[in-house]
N, C-alpha and C. Protein backbone atom coordinates (compact mmCIF):
# COMPACT_ATOMS: atom_id res chain seq x y z
N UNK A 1 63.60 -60.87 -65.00
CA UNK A 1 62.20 -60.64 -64.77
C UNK A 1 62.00 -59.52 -63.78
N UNK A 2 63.03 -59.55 -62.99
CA UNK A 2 62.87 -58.50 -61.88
C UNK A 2 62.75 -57.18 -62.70
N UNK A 3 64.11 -56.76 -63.71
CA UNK A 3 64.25 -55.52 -64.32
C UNK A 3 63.10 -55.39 -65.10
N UNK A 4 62.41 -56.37 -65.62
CA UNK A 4 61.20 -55.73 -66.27
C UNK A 4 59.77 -55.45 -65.00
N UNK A 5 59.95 -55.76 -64.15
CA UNK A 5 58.84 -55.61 -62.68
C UNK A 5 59.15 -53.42 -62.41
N UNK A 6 60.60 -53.75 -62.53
CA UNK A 6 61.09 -52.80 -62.04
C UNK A 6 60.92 -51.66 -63.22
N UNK A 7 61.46 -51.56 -64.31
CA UNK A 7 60.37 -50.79 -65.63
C UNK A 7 59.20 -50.17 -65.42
N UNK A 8 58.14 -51.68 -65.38
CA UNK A 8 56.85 -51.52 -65.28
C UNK A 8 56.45 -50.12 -64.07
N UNK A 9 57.05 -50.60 -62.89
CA UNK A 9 56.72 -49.72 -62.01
C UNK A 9 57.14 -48.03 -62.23
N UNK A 10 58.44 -47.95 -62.84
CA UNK A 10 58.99 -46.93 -63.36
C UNK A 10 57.74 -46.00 -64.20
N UNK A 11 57.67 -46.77 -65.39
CA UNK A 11 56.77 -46.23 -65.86
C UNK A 11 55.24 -45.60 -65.55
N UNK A 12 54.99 -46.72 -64.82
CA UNK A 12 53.52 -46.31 -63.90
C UNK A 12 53.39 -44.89 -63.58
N UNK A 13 54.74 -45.18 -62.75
CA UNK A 13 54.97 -43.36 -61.57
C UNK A 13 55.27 -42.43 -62.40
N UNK A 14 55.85 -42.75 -63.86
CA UNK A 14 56.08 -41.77 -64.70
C UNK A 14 54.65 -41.15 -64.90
N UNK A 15 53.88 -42.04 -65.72
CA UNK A 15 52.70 -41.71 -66.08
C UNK A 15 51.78 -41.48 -65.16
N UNK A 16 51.67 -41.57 -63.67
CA UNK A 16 50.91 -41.17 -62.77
C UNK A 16 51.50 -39.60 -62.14
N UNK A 17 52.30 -39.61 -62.22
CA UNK A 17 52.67 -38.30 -61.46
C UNK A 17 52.50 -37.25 -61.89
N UNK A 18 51.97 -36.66 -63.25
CA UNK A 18 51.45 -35.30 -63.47
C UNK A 18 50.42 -35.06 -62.97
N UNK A 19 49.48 -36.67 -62.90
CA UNK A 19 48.44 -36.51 -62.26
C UNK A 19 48.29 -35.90 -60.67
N UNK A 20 49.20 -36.64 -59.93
CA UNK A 20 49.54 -36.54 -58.78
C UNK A 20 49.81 -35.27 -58.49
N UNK A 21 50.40 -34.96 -59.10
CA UNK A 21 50.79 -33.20 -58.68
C UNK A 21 49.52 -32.42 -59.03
N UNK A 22 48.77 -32.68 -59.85
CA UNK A 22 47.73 -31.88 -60.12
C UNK A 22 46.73 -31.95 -59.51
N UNK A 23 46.38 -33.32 -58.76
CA UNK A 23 45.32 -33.71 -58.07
C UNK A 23 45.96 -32.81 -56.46
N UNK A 24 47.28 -33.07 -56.10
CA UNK A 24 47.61 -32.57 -54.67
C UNK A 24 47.62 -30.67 -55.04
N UNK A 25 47.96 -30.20 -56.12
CA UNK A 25 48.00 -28.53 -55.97
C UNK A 25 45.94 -28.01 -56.14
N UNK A 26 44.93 -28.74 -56.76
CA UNK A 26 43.78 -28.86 -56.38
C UNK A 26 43.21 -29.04 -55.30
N UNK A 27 43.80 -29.97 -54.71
CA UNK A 27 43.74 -29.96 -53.25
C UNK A 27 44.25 -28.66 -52.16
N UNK A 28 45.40 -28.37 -52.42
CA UNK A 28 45.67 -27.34 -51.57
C UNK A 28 44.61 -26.28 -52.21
N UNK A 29 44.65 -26.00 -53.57
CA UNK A 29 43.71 -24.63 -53.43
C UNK A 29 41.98 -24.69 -52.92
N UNK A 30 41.66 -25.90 -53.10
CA UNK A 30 40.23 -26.19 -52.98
C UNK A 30 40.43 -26.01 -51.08
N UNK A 31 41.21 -26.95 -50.26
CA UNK A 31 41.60 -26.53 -49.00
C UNK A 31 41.67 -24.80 -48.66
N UNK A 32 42.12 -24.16 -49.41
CA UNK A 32 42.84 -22.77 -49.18
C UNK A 32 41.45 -21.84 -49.23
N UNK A 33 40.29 -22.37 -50.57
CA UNK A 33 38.84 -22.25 -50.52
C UNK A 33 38.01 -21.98 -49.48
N UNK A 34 38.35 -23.18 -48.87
CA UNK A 34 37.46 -24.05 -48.13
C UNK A 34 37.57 -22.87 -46.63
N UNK A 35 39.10 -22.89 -45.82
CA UNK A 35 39.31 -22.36 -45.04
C UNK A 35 39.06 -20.33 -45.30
N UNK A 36 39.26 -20.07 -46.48
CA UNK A 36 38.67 -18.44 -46.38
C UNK A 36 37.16 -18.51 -46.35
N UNK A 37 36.52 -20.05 -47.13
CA UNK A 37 34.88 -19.26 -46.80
C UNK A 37 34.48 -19.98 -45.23
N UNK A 38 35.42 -20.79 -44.97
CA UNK A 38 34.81 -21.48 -43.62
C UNK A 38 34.95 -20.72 -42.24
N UNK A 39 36.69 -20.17 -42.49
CA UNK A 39 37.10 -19.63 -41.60
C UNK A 39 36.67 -18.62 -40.42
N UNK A 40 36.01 -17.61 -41.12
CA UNK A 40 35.29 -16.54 -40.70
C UNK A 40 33.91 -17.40 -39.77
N UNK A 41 33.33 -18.27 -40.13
CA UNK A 41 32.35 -18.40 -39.99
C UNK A 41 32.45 -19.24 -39.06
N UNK A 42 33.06 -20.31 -39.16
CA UNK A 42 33.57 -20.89 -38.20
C UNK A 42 34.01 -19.86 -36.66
N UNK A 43 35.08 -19.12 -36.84
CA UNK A 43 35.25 -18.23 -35.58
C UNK A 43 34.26 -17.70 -34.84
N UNK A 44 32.98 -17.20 -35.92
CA UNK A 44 31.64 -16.59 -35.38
C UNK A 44 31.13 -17.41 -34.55
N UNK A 45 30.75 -18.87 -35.20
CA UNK A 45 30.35 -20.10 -34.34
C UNK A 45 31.24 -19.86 -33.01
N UNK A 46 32.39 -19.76 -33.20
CA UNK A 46 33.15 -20.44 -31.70
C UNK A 46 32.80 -19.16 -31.03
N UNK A 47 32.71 -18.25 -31.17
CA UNK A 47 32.38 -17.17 -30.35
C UNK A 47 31.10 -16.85 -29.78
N UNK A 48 29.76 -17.04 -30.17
CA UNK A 48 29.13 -17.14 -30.35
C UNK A 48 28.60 -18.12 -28.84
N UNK A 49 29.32 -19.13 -29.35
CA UNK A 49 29.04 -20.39 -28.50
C UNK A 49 29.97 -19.88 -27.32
N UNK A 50 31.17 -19.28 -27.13
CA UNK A 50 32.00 -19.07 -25.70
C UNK A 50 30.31 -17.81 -25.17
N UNK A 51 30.36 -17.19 -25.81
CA UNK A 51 29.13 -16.00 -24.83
C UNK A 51 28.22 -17.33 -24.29
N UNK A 52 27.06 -17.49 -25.19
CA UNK A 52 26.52 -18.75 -24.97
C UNK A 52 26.72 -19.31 -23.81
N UNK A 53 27.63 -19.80 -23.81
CA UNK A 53 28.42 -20.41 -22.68
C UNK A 53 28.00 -19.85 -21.26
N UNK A 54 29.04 -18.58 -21.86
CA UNK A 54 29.62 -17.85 -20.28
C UNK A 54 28.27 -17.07 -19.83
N UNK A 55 27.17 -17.05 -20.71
CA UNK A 55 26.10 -16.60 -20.23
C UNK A 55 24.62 -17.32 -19.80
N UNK A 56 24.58 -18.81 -20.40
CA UNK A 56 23.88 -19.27 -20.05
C UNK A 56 24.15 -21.27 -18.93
N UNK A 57 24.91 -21.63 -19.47
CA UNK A 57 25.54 -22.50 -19.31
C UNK A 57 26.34 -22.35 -17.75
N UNK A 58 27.46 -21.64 -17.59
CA UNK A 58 28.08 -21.26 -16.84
C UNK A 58 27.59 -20.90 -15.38
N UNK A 59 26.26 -19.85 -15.46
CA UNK A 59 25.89 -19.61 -14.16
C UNK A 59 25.15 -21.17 -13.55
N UNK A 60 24.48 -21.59 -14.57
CA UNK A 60 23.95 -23.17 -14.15
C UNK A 60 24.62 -23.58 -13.85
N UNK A 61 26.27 -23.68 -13.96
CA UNK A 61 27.04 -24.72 -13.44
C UNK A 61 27.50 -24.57 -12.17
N UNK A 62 27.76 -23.14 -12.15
CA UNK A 62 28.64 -22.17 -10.54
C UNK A 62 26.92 -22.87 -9.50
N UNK A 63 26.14 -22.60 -9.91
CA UNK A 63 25.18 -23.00 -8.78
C UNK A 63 24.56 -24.36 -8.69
N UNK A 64 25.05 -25.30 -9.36
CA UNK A 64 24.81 -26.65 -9.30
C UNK A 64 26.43 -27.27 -8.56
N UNK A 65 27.51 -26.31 -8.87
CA UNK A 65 28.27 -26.54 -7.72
C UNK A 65 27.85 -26.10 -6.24
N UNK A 66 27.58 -24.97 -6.30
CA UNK A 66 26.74 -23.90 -5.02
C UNK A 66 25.99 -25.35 -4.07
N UNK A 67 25.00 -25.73 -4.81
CA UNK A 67 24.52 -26.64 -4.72
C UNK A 67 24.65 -27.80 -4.38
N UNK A 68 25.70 -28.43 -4.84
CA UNK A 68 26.54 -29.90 -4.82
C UNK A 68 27.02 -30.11 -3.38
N UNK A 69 27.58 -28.15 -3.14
CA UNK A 69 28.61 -28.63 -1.82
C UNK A 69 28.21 -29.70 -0.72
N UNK A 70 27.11 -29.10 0.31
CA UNK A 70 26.61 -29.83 1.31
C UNK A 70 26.85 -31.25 0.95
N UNK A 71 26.05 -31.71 -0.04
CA UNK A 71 26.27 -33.41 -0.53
C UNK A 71 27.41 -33.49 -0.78
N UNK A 72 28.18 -32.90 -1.15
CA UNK A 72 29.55 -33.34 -1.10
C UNK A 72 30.53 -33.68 -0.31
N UNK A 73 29.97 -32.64 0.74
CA UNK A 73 30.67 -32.91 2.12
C UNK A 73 29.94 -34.09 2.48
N UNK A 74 28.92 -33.96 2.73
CA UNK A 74 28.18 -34.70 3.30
C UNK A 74 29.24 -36.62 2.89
N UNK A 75 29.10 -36.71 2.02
CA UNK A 75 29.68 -38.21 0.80
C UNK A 75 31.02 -38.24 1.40
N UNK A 76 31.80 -37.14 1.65
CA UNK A 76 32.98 -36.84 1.84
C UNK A 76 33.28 -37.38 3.39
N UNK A 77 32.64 -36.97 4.14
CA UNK A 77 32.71 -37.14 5.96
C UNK A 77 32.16 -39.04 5.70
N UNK A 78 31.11 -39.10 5.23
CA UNK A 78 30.70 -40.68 5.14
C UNK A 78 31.76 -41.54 4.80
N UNK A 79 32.63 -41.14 3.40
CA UNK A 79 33.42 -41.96 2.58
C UNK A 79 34.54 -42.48 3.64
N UNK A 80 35.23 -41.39 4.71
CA UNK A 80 36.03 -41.03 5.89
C UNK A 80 36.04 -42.13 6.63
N UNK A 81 34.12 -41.99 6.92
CA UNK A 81 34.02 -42.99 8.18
C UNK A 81 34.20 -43.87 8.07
N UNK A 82 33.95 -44.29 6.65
CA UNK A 82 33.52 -45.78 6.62
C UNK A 82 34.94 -46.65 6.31
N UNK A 83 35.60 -45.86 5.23
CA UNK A 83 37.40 -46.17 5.75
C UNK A 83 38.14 -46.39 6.91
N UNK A 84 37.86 -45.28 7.87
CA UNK A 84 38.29 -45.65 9.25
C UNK A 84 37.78 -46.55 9.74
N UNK A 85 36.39 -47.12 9.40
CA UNK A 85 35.60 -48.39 10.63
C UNK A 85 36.46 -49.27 9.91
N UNK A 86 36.45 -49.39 8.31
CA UNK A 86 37.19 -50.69 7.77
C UNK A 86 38.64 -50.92 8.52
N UNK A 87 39.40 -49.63 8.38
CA UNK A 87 40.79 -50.34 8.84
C UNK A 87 40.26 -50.26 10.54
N UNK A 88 39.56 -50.10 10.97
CA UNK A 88 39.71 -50.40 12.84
C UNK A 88 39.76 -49.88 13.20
N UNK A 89 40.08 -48.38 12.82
CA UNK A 89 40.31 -46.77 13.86
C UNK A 89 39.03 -46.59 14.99
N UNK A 90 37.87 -47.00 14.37
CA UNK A 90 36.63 -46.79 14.91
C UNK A 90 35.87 -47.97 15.38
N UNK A 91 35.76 -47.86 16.48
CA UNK A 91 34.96 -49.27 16.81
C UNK A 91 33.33 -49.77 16.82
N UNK A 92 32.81 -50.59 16.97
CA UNK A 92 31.25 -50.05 16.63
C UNK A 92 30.83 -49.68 17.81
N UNK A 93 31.32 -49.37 19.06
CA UNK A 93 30.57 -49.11 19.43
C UNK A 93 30.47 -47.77 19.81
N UNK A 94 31.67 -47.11 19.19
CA UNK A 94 31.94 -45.34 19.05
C UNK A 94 30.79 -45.51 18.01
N UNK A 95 30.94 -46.00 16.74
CA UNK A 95 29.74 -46.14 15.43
C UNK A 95 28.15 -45.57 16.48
N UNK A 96 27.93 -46.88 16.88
CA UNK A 96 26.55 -47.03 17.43
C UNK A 96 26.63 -45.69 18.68
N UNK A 97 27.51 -45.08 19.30
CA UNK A 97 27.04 -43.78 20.04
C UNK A 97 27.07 -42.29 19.06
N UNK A 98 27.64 -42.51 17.93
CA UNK A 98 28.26 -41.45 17.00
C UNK A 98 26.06 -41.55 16.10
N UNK A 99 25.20 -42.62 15.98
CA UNK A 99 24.43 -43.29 15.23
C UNK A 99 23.54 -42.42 16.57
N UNK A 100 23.07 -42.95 17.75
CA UNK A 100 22.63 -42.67 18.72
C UNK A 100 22.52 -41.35 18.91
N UNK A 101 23.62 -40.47 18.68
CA UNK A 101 23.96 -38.95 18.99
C UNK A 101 23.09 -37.84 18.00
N UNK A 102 23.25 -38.64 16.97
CA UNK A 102 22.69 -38.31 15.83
C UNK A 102 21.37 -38.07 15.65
N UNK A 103 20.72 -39.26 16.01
CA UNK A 103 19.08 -39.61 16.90
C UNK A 103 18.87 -38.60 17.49
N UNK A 104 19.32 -38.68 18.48
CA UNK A 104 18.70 -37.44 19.63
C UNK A 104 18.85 -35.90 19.52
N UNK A 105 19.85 -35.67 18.18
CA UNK A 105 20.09 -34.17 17.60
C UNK A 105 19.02 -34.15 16.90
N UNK A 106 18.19 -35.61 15.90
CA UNK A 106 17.40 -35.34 15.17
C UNK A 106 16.24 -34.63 16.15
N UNK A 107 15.71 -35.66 16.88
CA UNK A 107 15.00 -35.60 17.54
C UNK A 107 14.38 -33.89 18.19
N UNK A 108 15.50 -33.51 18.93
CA UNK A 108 15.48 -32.82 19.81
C UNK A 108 15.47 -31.16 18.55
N UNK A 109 15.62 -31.43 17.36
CA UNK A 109 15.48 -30.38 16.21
C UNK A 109 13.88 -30.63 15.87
N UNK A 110 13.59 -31.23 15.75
CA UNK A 110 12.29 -31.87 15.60
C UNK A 110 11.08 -31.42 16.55
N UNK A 111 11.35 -31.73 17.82
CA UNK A 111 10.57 -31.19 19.04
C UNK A 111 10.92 -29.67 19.71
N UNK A 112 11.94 -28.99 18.79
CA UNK A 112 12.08 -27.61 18.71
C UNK A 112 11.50 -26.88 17.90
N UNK A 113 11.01 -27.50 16.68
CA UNK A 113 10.13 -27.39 15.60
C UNK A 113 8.66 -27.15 15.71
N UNK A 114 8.49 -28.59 16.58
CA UNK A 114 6.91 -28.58 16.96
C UNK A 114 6.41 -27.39 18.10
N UNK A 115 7.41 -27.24 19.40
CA UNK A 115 7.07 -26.68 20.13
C UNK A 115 6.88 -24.93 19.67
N UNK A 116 8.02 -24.72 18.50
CA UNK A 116 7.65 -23.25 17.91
C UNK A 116 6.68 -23.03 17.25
N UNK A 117 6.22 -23.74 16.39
CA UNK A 117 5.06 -23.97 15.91
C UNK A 117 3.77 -23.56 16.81
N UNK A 118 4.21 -24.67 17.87
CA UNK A 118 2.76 -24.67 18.87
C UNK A 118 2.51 -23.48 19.71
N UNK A 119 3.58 -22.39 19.52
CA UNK A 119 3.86 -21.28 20.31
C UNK A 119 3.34 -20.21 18.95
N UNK A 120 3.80 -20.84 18.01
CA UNK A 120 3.22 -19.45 17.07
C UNK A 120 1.61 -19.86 16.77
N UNK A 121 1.20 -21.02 17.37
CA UNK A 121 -0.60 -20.97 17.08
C UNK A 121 -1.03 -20.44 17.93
N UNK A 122 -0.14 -21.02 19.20
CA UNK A 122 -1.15 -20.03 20.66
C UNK A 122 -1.45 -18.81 20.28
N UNK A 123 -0.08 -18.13 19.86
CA UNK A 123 0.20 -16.76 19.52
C UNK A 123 -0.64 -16.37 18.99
N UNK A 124 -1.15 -16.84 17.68
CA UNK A 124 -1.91 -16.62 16.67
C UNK A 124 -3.40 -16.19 17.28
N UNK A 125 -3.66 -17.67 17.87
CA UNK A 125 -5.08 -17.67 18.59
C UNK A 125 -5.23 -16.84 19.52
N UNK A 126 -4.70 -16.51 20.44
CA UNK A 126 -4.73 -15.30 21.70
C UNK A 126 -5.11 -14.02 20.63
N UNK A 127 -4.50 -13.77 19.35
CA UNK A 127 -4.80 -12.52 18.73
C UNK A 127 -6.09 -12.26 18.21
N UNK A 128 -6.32 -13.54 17.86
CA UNK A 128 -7.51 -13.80 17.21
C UNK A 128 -8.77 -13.71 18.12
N UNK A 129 -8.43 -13.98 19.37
CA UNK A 129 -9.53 -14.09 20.54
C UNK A 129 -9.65 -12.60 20.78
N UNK A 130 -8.44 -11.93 20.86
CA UNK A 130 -8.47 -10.72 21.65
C UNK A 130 -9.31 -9.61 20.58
N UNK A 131 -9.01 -10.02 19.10
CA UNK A 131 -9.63 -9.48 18.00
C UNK A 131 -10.95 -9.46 17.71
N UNK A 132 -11.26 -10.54 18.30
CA UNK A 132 -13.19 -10.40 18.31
C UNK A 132 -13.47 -10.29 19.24
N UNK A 133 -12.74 -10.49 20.63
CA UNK A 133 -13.72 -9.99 21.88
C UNK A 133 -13.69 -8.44 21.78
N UNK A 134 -12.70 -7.75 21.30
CA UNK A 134 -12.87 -6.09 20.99
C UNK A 134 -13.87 -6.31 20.12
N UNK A 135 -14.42 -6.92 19.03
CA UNK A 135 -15.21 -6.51 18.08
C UNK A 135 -16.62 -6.93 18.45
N UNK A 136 -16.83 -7.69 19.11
CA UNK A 136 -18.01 -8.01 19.94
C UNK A 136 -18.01 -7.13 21.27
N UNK A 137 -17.43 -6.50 21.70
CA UNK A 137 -17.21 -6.08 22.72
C UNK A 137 -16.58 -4.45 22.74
N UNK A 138 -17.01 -3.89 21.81
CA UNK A 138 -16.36 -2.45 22.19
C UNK A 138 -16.23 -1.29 23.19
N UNK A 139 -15.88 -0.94 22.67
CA UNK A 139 -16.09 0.39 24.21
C UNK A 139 -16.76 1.35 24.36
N UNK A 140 -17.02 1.70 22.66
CA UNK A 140 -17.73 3.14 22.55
C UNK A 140 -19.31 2.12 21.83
N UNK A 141 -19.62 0.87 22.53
CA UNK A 141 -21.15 0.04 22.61
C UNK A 141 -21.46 0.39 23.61
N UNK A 142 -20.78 0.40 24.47
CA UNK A 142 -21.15 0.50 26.03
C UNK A 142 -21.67 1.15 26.41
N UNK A 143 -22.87 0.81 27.22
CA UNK A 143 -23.26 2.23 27.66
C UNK A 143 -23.18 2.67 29.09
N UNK A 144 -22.69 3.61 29.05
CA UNK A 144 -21.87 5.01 30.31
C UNK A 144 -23.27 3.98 31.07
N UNK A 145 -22.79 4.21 32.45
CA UNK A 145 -23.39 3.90 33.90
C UNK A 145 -23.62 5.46 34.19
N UNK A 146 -25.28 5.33 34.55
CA UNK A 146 -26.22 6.28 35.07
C UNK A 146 -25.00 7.49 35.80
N UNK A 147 -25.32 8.55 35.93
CA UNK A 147 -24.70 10.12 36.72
C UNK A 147 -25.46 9.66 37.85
N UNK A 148 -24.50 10.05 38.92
CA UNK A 148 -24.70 10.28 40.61
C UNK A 148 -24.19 11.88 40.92
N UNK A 149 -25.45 12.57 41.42
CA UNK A 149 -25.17 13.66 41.79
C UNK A 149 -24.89 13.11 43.40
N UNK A 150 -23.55 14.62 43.81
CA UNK A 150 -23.13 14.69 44.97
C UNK A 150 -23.99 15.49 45.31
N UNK A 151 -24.68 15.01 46.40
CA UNK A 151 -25.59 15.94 47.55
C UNK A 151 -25.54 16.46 48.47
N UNK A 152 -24.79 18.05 48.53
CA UNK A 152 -24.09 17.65 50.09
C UNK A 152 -24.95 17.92 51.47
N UNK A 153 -24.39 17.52 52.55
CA UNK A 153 -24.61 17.39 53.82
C UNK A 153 -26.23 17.87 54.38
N UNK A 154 -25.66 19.56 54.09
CA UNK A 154 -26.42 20.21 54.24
C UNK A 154 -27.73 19.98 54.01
N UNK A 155 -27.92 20.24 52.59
CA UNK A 155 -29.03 19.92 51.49
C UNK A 155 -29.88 18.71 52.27
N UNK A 156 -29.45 17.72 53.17
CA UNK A 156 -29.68 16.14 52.73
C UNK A 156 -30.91 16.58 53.98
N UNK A 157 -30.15 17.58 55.25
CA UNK A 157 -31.31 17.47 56.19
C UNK A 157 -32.12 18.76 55.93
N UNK A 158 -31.94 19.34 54.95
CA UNK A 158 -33.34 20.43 54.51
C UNK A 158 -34.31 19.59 53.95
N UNK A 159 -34.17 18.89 53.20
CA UNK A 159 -35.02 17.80 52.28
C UNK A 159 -35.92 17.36 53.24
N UNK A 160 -35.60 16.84 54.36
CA UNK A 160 -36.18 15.55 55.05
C UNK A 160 -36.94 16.09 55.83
């Protein structure tokens, strides 16, 4: 029973395999098709898309790194600390003066802020004052104070 299993199959592959070869050399040429009309076009795409890229894409990225740094450091020095408080390097109460220090840098940036500010309004206003008291106040409004003739000596006791 086996030798006739074994026949059967014989035969099958007999009778399948012209097919087989004809279906796989269709294949390669329909493939061989495929890649001369794709090929070209395909490369255009990939090229296309690298400019693309390197021209629009790319500078967005260099400056969203540009960008990133500060926070990065920033995440970076935090990530540090907070490792060192875990294993014990840092104690809280370096924490709480390192927290404190911090405060009073804010602070003291803050009330450097306001006070320039309050120096560029004075500023402002003194100009502004000095700007209309000239314009209310000119020079060539004024009017000249009366002429004093010199009389001399002489003259004063002929008169009298």
């Amino acid at each position: 029973m086996s030798h006739n299993g074994k026949s059967g199959v014989r035969h099958a592959a007999e009778m399948v395999t012209p097919y087989a070869v004809s279906a796989k050399d269709n294949a390669m040429s329909y493939a061989q098709q495929a890649g001369a009309y794709f090929g070209p076009r395909a490369r255009r795409a990939a090229a296309q898309a690298r400019v693309r890229y390197a021209t629009r894409v790319a500078p967005g990225m260099e400056r969203a790194r540009a960008a990133a740094g500060p926070a990065r450091e920033e995440a970076s020095a935090r990530s540090q600390a907070a490792l060192a408080a875990l294993r014990g390097d840092i104690s809280p109460r370096e924490i709480r003066c390192a927290v404190r220090r911090r405060q009073r840098r804010a602070r003291a940036g803050r009330m450097a802020r306001r006070l320039g500010l309050l120096g560029l309004a004075a500023g402002g206003a003194l100009a502004a004052w000095k700007w209309w008291n000239s314009q209310t106040n000119p020079d060539w409004l004024m009017e000249p104070s009366p002429a004093t003739e010199a009389v001399p000596e002489a003259e004063e006791g002929s008169l009298g």
